[in-house]
C-alpha atoms as a PDB file:
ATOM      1  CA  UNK A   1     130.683 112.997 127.620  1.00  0.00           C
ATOM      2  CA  UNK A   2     128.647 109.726 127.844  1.00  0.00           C
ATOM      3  CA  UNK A   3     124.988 109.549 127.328  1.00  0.00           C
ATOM      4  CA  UNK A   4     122.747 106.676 128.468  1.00  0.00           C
ATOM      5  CA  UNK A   5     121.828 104.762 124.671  1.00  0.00           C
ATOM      6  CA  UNK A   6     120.297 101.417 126.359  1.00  0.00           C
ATOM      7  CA  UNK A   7     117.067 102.880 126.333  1.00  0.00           C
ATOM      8  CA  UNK A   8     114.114 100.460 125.626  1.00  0.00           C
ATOM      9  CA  UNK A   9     112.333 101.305 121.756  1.00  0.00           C
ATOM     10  CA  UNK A  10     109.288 102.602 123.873  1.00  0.00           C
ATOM     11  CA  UNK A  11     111.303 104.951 126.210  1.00  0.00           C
ATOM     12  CA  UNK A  12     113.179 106.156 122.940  1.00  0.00           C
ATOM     13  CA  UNK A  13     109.649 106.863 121.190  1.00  0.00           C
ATOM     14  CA  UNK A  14     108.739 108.687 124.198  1.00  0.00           C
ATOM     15  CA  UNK A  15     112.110 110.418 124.183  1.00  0.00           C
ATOM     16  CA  UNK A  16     111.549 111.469 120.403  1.00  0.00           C
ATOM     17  CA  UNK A  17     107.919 112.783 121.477  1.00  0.00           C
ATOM     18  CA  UNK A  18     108.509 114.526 124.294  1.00  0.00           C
ATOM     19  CA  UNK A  19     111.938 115.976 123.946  1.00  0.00           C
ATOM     20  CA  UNK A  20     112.089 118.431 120.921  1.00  0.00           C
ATOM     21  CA  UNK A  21     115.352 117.087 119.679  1.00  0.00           C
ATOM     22  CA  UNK A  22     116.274 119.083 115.928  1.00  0.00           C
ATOM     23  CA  UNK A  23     117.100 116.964 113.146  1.00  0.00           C
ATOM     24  CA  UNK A  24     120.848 117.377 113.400  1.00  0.00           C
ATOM     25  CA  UNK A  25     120.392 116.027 117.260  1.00  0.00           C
ATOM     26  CA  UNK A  26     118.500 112.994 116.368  1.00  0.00           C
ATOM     27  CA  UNK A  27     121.405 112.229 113.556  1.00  0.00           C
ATOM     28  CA  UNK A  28     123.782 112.077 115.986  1.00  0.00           C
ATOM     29  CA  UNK A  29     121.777 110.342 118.287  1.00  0.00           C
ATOM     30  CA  UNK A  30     121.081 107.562 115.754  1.00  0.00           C
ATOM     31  CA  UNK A  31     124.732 107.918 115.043  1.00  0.00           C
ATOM     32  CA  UNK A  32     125.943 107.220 118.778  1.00  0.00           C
ATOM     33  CA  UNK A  33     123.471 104.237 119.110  1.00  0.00           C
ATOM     34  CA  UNK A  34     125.529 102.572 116.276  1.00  0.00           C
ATOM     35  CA  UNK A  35     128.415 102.838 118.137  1.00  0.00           C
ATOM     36  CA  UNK A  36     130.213 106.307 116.971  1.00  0.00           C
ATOM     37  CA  UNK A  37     132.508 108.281 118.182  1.00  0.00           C
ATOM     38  CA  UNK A  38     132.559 112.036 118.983  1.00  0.00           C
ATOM     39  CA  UNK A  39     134.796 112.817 116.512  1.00  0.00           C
ATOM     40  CA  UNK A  40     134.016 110.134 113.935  1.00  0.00           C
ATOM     41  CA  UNK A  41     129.863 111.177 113.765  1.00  0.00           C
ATOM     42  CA  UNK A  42     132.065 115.259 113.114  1.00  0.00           C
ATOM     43  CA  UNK A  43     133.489 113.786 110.332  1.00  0.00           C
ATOM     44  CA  UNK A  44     130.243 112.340 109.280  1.00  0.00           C
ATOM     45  CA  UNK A  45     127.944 115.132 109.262  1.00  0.00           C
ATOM     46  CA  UNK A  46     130.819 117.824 108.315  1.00  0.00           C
ATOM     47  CA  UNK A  47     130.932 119.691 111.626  1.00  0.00           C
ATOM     48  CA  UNK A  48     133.458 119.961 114.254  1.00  0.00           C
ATOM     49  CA  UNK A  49     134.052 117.996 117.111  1.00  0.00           C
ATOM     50  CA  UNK A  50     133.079 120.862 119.686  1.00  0.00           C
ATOM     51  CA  UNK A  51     129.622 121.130 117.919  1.00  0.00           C
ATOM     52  CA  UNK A  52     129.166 117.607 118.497  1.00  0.00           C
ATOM     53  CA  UNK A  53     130.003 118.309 122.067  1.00  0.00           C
ATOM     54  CA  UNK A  54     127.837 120.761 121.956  1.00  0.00           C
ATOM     55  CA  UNK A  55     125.001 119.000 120.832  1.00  0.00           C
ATOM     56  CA  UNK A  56     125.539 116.081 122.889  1.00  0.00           C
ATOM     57  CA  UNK A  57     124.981 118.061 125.930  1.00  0.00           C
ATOM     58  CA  UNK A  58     121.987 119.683 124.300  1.00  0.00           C
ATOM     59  CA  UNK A  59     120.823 116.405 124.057  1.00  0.00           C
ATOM     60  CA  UNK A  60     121.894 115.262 127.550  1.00  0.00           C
ATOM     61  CA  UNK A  61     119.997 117.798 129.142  1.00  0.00           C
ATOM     62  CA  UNK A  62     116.181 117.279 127.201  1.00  0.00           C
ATOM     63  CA  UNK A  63     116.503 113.496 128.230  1.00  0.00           C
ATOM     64  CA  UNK A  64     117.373 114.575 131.480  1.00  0.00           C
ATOM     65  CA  UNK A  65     114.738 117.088 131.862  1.00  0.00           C
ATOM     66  CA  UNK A  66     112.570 114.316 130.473  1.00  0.00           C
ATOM     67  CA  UNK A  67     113.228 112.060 133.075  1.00  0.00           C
ATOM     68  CA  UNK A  68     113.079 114.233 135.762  1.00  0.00           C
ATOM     69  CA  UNK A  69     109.260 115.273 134.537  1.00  0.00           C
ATOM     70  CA  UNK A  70     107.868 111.569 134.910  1.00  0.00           C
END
């Protein structure tokens, strides 16, 4: 699953304030903006791929509520 990482440093603040991402979630999305894979950030942060998955939807859905609030 793709999310949208060309954000603009002032919609990512907003994002970061607004969006109640956990620690773990902004890892891997700090991770994905450098270019990671799925299974490579797993390997990373010692987890398996289908909590990355996981969280990447998690994540998905906050900016997407986010978006859909402005």
């Amino acid at each position: 699953m793709n999310i949208k990482l060309d954000f603009t440093p002032a919609e990512w603040n907003d994002l970061f304030e607004n969006c109640d991402f956990t620690d773990r979630q902004k890892e891997i999305i700090a991770l994905k903006r450098r270019g990671m894979f799925n299974v490579d950030i797993a390997e990373e942060i010692y987890v398996s791929r289908s909590t990355i998955d996981r969280e990447i939807k998690k994540i998905r859905k906050k900016i997407l509520q986010r978006i859909r609030s402005i």
